[in-house]
PDB file of N, CA and C in Angstrom:
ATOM      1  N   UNK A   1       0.830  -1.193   0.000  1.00  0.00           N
ATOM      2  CA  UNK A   1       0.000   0.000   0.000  1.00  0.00           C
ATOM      3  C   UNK A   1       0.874   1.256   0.000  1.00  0.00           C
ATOM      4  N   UNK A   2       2.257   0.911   0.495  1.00  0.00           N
ATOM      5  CA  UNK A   2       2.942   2.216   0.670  1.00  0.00           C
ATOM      6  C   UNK A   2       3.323   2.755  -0.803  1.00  0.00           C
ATOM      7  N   UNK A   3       3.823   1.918  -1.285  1.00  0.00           N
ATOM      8  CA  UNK A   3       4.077   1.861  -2.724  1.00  0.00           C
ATOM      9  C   UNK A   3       2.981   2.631  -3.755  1.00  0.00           C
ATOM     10  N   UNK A   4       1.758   1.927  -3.158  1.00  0.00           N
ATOM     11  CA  UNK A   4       0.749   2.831  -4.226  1.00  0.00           C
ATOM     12  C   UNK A   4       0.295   4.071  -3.755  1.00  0.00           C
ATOM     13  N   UNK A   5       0.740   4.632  -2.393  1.00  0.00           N
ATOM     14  CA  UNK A   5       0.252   5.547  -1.916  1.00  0.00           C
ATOM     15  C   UNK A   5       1.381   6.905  -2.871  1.00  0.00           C
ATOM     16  N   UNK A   6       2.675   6.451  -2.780  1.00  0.00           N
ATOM     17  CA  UNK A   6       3.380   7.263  -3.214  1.00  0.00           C
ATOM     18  C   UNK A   6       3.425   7.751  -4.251  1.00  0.00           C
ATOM     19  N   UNK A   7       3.333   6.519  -5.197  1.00  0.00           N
ATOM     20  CA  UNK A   7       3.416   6.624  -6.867  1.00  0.00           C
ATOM     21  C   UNK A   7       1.734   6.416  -7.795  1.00  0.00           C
ATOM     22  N   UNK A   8       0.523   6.485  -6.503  1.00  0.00           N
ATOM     23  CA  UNK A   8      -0.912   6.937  -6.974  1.00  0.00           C
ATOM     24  C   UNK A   8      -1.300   5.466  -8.258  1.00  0.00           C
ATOM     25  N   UNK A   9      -1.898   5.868  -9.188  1.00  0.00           N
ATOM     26  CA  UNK A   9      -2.223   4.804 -10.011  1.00  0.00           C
ATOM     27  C   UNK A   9      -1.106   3.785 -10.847  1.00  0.00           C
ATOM     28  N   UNK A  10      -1.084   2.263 -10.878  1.00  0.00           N
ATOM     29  CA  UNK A  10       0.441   1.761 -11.091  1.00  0.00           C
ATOM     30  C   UNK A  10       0.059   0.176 -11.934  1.00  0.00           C
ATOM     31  N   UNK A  11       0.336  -0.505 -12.552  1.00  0.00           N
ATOM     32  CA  UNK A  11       0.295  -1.590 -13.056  1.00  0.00           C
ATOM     33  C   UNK A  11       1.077  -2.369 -11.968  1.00  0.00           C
ATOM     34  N   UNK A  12       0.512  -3.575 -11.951  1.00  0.00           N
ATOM     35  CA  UNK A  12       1.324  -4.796 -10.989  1.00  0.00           C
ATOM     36  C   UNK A  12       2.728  -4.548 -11.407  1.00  0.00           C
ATOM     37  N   UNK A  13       2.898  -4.586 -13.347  1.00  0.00           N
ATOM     38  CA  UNK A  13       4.570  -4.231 -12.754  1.00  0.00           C
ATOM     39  C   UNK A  13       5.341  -3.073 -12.415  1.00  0.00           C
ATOM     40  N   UNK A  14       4.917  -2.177 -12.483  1.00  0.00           N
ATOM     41  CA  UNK A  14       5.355  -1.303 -11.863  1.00  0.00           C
ATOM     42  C   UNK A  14       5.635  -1.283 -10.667  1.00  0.00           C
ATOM     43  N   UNK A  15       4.669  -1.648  -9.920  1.00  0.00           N
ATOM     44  CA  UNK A  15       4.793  -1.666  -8.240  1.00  0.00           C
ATOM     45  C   UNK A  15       5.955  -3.222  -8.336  1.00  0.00           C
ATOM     46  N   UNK A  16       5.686  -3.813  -8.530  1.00  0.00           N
ATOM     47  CA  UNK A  16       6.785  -5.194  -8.655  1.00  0.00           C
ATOM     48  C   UNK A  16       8.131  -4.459  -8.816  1.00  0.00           C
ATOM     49  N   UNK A  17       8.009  -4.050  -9.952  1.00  0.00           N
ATOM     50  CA  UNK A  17       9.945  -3.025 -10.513  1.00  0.00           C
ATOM     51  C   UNK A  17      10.154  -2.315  -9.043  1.00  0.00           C
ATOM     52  N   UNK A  18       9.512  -1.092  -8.565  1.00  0.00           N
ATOM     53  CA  UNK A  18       9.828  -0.356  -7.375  1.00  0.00           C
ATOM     54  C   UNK A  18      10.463  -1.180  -6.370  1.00  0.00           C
ATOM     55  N   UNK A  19       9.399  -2.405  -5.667  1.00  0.00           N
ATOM     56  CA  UNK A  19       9.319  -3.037  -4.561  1.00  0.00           C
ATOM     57  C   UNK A  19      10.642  -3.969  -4.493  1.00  0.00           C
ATOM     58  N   UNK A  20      10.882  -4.535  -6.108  1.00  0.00           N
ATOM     59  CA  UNK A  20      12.094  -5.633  -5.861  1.00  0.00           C
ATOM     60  C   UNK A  20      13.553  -4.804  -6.108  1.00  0.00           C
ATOM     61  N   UNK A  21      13.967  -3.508  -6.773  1.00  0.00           N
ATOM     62  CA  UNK A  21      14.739  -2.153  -6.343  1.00  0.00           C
ATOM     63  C   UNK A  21      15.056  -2.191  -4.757  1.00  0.00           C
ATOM     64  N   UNK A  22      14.249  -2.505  -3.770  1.00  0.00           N
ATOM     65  CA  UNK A  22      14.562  -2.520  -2.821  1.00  0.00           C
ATOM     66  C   UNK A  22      14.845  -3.073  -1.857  1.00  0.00           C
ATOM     67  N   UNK A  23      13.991  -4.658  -2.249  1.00  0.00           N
ATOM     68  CA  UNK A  23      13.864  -5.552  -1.641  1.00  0.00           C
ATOM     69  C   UNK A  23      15.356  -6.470  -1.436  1.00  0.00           C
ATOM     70  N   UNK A  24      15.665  -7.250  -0.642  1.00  0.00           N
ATOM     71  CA  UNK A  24      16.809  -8.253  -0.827  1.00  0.00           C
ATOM     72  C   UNK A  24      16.556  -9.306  -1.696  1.00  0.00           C
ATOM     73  N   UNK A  25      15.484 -10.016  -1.140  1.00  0.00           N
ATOM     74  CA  UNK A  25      15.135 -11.421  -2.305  1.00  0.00           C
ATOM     75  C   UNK A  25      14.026 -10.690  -3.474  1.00  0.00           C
ATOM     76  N   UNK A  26      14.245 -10.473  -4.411  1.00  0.00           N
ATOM     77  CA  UNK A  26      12.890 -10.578  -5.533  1.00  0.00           C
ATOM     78  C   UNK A  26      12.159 -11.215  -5.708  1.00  0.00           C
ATOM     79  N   UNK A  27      10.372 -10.686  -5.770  1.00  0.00           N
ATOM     80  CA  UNK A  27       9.453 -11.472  -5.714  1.00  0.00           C
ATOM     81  C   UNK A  27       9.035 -11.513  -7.155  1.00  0.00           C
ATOM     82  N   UNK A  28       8.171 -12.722  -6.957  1.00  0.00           N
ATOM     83  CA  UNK A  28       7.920 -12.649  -8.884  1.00  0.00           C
ATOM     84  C   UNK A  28       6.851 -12.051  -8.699  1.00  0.00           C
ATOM     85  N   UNK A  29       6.210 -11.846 -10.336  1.00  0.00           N
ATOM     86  CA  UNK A  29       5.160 -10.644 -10.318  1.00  0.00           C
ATOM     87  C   UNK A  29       4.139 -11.546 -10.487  1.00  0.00           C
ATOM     88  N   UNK A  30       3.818 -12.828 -10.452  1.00  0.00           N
ATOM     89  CA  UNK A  30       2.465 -13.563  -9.951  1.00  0.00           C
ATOM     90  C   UNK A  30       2.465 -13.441  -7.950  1.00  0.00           C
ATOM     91  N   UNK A  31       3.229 -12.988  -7.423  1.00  0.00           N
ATOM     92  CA  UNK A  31       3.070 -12.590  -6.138  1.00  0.00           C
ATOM     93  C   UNK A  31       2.459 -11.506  -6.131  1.00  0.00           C
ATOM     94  N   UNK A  32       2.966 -10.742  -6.605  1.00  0.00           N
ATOM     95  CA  UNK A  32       2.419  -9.155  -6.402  1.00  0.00           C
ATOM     96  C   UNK A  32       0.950  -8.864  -6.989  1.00  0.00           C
ATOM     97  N   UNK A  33       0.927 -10.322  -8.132  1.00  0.00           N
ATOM     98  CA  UNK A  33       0.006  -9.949  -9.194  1.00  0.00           C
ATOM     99  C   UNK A  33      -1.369 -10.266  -8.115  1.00  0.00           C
ATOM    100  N   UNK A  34      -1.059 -11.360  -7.103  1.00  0.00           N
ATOM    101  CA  UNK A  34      -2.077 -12.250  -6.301  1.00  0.00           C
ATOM    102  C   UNK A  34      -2.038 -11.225  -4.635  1.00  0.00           C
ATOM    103  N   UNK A  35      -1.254 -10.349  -4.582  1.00  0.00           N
ATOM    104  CA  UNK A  35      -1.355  -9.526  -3.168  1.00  0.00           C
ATOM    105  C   UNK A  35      -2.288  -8.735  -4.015  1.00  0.00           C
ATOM    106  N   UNK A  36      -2.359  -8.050  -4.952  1.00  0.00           N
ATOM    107  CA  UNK A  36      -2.880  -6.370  -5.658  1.00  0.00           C
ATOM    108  C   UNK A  36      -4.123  -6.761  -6.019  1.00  0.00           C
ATOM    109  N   UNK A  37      -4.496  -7.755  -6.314  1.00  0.00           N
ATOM    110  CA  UNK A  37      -5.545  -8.582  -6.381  1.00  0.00           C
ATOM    111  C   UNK A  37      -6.745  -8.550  -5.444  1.00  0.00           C
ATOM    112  N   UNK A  38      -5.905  -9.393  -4.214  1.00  0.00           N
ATOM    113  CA  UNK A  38      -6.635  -9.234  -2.713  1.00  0.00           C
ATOM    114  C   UNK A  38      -6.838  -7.984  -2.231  1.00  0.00           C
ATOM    115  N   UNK A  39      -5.848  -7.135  -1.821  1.00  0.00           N
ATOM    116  CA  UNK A  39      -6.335  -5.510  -1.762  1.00  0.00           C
ATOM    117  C   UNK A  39      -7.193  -5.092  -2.810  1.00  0.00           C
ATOM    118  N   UNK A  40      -7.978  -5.363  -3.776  1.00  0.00           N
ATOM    119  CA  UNK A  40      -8.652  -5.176  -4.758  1.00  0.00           C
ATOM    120  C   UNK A  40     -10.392  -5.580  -4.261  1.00  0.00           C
ATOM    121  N   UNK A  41      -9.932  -6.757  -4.195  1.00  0.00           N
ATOM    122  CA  UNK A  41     -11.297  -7.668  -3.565  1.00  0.00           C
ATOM    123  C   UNK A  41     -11.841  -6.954  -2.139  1.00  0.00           C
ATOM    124  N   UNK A  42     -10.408  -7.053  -1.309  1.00  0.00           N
ATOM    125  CA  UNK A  42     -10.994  -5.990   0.135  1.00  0.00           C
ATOM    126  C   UNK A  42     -11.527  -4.919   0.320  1.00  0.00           C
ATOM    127  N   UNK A  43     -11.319  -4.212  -1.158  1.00  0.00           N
ATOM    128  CA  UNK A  43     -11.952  -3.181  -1.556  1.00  0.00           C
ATOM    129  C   UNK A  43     -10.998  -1.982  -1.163  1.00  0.00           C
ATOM    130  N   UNK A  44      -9.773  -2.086  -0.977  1.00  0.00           N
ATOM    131  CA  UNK A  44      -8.806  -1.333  -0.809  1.00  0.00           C
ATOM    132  C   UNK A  44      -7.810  -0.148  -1.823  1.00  0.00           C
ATOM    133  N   UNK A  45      -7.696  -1.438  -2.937  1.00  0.00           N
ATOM    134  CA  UNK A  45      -7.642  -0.947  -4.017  1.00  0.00           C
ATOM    135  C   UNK A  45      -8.784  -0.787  -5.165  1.00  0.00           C
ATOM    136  N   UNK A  46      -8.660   0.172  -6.334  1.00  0.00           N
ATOM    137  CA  UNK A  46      -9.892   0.016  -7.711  1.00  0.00           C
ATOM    138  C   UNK A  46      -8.831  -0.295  -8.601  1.00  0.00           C
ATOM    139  N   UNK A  47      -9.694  -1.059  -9.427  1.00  0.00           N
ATOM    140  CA  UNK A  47      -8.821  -1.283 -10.958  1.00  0.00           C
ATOM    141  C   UNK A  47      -9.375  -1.397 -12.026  1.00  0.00           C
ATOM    142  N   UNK A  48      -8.816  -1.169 -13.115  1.00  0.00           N
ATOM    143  CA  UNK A  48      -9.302  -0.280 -14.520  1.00  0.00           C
ATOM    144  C   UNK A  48      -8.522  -1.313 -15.334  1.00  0.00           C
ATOM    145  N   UNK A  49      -8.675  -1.448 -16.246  1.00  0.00           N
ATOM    146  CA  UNK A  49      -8.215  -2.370 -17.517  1.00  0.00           C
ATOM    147  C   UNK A  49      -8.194  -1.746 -18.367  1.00  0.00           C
ATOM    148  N   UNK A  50      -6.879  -1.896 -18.733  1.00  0.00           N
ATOM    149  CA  UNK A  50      -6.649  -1.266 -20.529  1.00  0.00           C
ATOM    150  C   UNK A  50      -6.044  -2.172 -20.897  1.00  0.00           C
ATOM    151  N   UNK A  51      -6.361  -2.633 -22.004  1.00  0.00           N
ATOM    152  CA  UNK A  51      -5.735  -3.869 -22.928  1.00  0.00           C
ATOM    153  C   UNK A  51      -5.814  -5.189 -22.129  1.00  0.00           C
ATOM    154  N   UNK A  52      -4.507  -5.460 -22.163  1.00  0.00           N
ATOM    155  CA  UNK A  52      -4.306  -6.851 -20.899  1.00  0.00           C
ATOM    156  C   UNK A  52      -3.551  -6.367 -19.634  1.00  0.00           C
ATOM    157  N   UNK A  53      -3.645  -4.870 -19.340  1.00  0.00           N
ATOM    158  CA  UNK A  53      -2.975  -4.896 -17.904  1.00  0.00           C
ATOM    159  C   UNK A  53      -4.045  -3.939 -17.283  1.00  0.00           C
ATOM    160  N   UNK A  54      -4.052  -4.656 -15.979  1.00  0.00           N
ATOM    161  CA  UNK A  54      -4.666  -3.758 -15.167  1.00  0.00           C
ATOM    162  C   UNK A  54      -4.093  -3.010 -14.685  1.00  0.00           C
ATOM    163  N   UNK A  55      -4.782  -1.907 -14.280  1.00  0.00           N
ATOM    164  CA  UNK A  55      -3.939  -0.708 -13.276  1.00  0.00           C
ATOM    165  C   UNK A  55      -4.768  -0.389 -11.903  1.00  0.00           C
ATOM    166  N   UNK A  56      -3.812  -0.218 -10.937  1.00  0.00           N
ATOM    167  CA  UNK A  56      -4.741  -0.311  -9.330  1.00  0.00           C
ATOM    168  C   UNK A  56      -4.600   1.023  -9.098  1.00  0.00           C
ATOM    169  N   UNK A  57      -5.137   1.633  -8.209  1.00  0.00           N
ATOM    170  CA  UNK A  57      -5.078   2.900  -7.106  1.00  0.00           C
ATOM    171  C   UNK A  57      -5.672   2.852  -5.974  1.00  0.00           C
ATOM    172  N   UNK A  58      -5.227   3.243  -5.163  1.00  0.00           N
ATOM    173  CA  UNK A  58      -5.788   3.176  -4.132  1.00  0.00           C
ATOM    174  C   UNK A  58      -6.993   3.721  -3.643  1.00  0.00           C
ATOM    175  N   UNK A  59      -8.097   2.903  -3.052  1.00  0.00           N
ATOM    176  CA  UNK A  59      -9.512   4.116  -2.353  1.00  0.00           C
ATOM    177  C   UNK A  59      -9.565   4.856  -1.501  1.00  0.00           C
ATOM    178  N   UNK A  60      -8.721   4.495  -0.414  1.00  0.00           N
ATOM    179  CA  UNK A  60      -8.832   5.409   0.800  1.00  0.00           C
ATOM    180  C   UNK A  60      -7.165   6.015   0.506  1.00  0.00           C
ATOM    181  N   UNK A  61      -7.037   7.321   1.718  1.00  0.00           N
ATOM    182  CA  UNK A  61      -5.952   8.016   1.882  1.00  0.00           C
ATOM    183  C   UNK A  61      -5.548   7.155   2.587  1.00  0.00           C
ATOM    184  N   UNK A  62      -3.932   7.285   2.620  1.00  0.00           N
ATOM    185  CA  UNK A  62      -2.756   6.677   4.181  1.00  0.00           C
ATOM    186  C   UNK A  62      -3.612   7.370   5.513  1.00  0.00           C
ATOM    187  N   UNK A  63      -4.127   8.416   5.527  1.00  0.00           N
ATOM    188  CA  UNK A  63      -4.808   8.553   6.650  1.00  0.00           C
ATOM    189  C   UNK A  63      -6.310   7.289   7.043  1.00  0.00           C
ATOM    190  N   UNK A  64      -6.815   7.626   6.212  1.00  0.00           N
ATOM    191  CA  UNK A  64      -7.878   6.658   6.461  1.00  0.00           C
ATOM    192  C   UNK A  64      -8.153   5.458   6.689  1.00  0.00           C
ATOM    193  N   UNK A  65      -6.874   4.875   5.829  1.00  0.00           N
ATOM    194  CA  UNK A  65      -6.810   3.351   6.050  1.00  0.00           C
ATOM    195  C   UNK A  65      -6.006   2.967   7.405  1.00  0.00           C
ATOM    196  N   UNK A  66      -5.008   4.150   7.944  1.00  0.00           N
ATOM    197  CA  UNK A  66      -4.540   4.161   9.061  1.00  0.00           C
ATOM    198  C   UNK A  66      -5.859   4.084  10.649  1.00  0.00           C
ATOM    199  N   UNK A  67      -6.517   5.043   9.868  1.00  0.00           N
ATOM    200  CA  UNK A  67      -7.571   5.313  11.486  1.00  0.00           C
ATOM    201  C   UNK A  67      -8.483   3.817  10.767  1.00  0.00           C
ATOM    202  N   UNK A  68      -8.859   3.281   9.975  1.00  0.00           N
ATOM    203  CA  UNK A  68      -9.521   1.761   9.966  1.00  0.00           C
ATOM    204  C   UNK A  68      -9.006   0.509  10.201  1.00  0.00           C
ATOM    205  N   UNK A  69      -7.692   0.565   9.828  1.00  0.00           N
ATOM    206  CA  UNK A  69      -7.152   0.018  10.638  1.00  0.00           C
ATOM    207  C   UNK A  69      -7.501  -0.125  12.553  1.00  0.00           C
ATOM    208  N   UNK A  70      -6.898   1.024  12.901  1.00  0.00           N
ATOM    209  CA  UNK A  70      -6.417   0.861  14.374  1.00  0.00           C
ATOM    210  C   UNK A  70      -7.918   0.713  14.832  1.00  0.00           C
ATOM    211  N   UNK A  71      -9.102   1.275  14.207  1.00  0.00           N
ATOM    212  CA  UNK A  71      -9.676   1.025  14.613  1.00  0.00           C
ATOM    213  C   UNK A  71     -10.158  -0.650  15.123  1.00  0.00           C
ATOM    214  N   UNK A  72     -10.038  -0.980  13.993  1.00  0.00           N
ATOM    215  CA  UNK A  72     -10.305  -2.994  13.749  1.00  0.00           C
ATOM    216  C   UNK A  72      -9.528  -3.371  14.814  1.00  0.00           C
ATOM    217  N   UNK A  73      -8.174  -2.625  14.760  1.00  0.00           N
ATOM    218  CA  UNK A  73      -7.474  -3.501  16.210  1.00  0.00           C
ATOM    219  C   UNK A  73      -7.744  -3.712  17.500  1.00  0.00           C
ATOM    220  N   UNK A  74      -8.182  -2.485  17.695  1.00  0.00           N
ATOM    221  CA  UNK A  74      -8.711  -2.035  19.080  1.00  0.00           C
ATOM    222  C   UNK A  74     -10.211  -2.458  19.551  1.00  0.00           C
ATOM    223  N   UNK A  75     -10.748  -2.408  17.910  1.00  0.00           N
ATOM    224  CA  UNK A  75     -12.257  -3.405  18.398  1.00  0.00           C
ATOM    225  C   UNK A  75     -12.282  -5.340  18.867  1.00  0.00           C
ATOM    226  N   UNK A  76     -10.754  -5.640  18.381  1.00  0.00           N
ATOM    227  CA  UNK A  76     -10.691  -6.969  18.179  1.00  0.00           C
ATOM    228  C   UNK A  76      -9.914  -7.037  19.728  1.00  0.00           C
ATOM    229  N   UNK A  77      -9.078  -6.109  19.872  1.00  0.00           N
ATOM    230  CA  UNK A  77      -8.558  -6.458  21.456  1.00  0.00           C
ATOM    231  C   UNK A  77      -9.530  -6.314  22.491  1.00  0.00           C
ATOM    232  N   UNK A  78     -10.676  -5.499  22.043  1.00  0.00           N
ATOM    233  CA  UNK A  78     -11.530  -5.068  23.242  1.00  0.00           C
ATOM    234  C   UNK A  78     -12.326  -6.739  23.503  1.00  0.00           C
ATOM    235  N   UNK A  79     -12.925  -7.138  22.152  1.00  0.00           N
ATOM    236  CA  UNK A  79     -13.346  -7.793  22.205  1.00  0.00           C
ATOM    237  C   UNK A  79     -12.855  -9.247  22.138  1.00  0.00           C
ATOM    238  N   UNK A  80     -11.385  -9.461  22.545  1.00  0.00           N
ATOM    239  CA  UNK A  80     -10.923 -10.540  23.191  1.00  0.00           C
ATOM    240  C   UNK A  80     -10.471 -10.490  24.586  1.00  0.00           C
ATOM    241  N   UNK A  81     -10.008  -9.027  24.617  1.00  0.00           N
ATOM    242  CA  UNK A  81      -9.570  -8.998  26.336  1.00  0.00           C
ATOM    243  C   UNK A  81     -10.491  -8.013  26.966  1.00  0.00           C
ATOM    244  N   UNK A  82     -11.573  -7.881  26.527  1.00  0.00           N
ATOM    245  CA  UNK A  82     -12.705  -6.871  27.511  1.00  0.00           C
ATOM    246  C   UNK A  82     -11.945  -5.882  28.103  1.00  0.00           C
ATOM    247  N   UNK A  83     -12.332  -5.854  29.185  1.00  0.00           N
ATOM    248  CA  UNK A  83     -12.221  -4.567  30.690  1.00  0.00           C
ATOM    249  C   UNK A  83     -10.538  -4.488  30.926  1.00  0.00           C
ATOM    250  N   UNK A  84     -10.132  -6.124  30.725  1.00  0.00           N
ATOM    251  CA  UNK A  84      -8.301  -5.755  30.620  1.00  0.00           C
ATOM    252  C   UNK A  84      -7.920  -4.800  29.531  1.00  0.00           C
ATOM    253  N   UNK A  85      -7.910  -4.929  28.604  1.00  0.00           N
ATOM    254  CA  UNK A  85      -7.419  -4.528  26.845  1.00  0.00           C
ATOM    255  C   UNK A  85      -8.014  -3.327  27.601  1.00  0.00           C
ATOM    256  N   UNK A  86      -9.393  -2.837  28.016  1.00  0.00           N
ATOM    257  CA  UNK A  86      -9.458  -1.171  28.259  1.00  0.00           C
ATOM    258  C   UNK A  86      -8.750  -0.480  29.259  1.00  0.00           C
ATOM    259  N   UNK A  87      -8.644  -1.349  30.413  1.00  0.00           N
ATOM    260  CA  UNK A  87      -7.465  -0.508  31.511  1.00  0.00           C
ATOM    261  C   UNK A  87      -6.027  -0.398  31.080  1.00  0.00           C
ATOM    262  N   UNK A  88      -5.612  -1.248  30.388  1.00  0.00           N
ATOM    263  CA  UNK A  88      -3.914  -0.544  29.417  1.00  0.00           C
ATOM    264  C   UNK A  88      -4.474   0.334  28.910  1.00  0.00           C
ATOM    265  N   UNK A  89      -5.593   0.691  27.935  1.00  0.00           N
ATOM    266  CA  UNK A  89      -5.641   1.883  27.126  1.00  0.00           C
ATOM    267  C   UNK A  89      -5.576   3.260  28.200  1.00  0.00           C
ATOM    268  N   UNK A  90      -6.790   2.866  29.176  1.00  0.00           N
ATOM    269  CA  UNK A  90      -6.743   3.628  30.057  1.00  0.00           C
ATOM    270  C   UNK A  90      -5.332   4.485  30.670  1.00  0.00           C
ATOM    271  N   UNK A  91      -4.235   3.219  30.942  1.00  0.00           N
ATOM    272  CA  UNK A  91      -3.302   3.021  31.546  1.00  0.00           C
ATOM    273  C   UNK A  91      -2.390   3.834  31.048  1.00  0.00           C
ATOM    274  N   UNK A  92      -2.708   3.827  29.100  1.00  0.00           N
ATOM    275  CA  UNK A  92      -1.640   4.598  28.470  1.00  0.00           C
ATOM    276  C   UNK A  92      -1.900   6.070  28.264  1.00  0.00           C
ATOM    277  N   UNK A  93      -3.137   5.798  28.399  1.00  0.00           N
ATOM    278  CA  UNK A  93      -3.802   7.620  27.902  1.00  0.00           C
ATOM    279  C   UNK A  93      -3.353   8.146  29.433  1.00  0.00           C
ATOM    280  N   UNK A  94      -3.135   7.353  30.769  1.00  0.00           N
ATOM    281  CA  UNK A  94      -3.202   8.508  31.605  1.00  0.00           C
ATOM    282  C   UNK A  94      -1.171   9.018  31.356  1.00  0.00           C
ATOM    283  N   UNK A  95      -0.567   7.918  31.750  1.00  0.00           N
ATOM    284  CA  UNK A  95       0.655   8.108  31.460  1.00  0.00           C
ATOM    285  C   UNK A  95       0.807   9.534  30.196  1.00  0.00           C
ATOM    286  N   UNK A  96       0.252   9.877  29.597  1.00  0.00           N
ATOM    287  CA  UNK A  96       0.910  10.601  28.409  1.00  0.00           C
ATOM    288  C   UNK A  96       1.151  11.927  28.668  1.00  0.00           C
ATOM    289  N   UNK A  97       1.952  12.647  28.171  1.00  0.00           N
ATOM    290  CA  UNK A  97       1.817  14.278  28.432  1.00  0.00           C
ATOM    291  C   UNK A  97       0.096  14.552  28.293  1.00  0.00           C
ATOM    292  N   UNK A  98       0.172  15.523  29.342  1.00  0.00           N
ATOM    293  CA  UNK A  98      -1.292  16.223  29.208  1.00  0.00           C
ATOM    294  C   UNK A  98      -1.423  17.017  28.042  1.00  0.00           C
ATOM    295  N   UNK A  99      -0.437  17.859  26.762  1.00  0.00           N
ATOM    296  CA  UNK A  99      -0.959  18.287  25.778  1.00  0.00           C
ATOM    297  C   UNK A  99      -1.359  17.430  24.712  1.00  0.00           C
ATOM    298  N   UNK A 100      -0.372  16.047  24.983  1.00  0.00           N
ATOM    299  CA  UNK A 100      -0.950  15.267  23.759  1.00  0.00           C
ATOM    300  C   UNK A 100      -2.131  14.298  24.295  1.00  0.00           C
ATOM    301  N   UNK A 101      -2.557  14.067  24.990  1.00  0.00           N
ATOM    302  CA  UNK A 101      -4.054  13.389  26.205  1.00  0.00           C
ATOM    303  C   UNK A 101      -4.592  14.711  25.361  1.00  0.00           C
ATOM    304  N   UNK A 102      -4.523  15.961  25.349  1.00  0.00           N
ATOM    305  CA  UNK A 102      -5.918  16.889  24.566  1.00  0.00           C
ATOM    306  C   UNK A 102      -5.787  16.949  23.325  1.00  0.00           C
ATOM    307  N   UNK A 103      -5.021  16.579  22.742  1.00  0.00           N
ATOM    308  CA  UNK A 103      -4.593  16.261  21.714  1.00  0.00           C
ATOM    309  C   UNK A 103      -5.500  15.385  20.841  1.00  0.00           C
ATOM    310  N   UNK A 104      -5.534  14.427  21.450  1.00  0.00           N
ATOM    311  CA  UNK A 104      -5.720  12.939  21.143  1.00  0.00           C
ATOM    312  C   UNK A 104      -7.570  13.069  21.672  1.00  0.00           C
ATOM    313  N   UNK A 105      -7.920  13.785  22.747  1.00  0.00           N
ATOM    314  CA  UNK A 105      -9.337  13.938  22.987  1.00  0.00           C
ATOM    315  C   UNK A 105     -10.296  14.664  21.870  1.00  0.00           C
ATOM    316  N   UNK A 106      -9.055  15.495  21.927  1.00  0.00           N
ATOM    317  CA  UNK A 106     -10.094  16.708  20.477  1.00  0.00           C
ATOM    318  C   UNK A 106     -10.426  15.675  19.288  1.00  0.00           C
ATOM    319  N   UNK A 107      -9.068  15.133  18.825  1.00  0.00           N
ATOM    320  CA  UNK A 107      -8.955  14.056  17.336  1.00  0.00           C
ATOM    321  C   UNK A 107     -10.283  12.559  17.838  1.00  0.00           C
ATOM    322  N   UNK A 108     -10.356  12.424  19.339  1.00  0.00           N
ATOM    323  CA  UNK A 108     -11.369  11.299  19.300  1.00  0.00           C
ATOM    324  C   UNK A 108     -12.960  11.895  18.904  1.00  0.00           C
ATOM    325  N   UNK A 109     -13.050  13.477  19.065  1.00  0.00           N
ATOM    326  CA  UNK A 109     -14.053  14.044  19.499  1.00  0.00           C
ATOM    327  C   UNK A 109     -14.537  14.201  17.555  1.00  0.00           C
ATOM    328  N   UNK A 110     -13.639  14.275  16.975  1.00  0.00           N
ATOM    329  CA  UNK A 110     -14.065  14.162  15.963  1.00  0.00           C
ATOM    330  C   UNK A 110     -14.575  13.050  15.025  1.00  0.00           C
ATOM    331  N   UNK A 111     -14.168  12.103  15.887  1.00  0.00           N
ATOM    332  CA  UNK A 111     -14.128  10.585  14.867  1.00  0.00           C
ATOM    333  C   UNK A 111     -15.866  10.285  14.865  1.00  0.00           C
TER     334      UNK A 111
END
């Protein structure tokens, strides 16, 4: 996702060329072709067809998929460790500087 966030709309190989530039082992592009795919289906990515290649982009911003994320996490810890999983949260929000605790209240106040 980071990949498509940066470089916006991209063909599997494209994002493949970038990703294995950086990578140590190179992946083949039926990997990438079968990850871009699934982010597709999750509804993460859209894709458009021209000829025989598709091209992906992403739906949501790095922001958005960030706050849906954490959200999913935090619903899945609540709801495996209940009242525990909430007293660490508790635990961490009190620990924090008090500007970023209002910080973080204002940004919940909006969600």
């Amino acid at each position: 996702m980071q990949q498509m966030w940066a470089g916006g709309e991209a063909s599997v190989r494209t994002v493949m060329e970038a990703l294995n530039r950086r990578a140590p082992k190179q992946r083949a592009y039926t990997t990438y072709m079968t990850i871009m795919a699934r982010l597709h289906k999750k509804g993460l990515l859209a894709r458009r067809r021209e000829g025989k290649t598709d091209f992906y982009v992403p739906v949501l911003e790095r922001d958005e998929y960030e706050s849906l994320r954490a959200q999913a996490e935090v619903e899945g810890l609540v709801a495996q460790y209940g009242d525990v999983a909430l007293s660490h949260f508790a635990q961490q929000m009190a620990a924090l500087d008090p500007a970023r605790r209002r910080a973080l209240q204002r940004l919940a106040q909006k969600s």
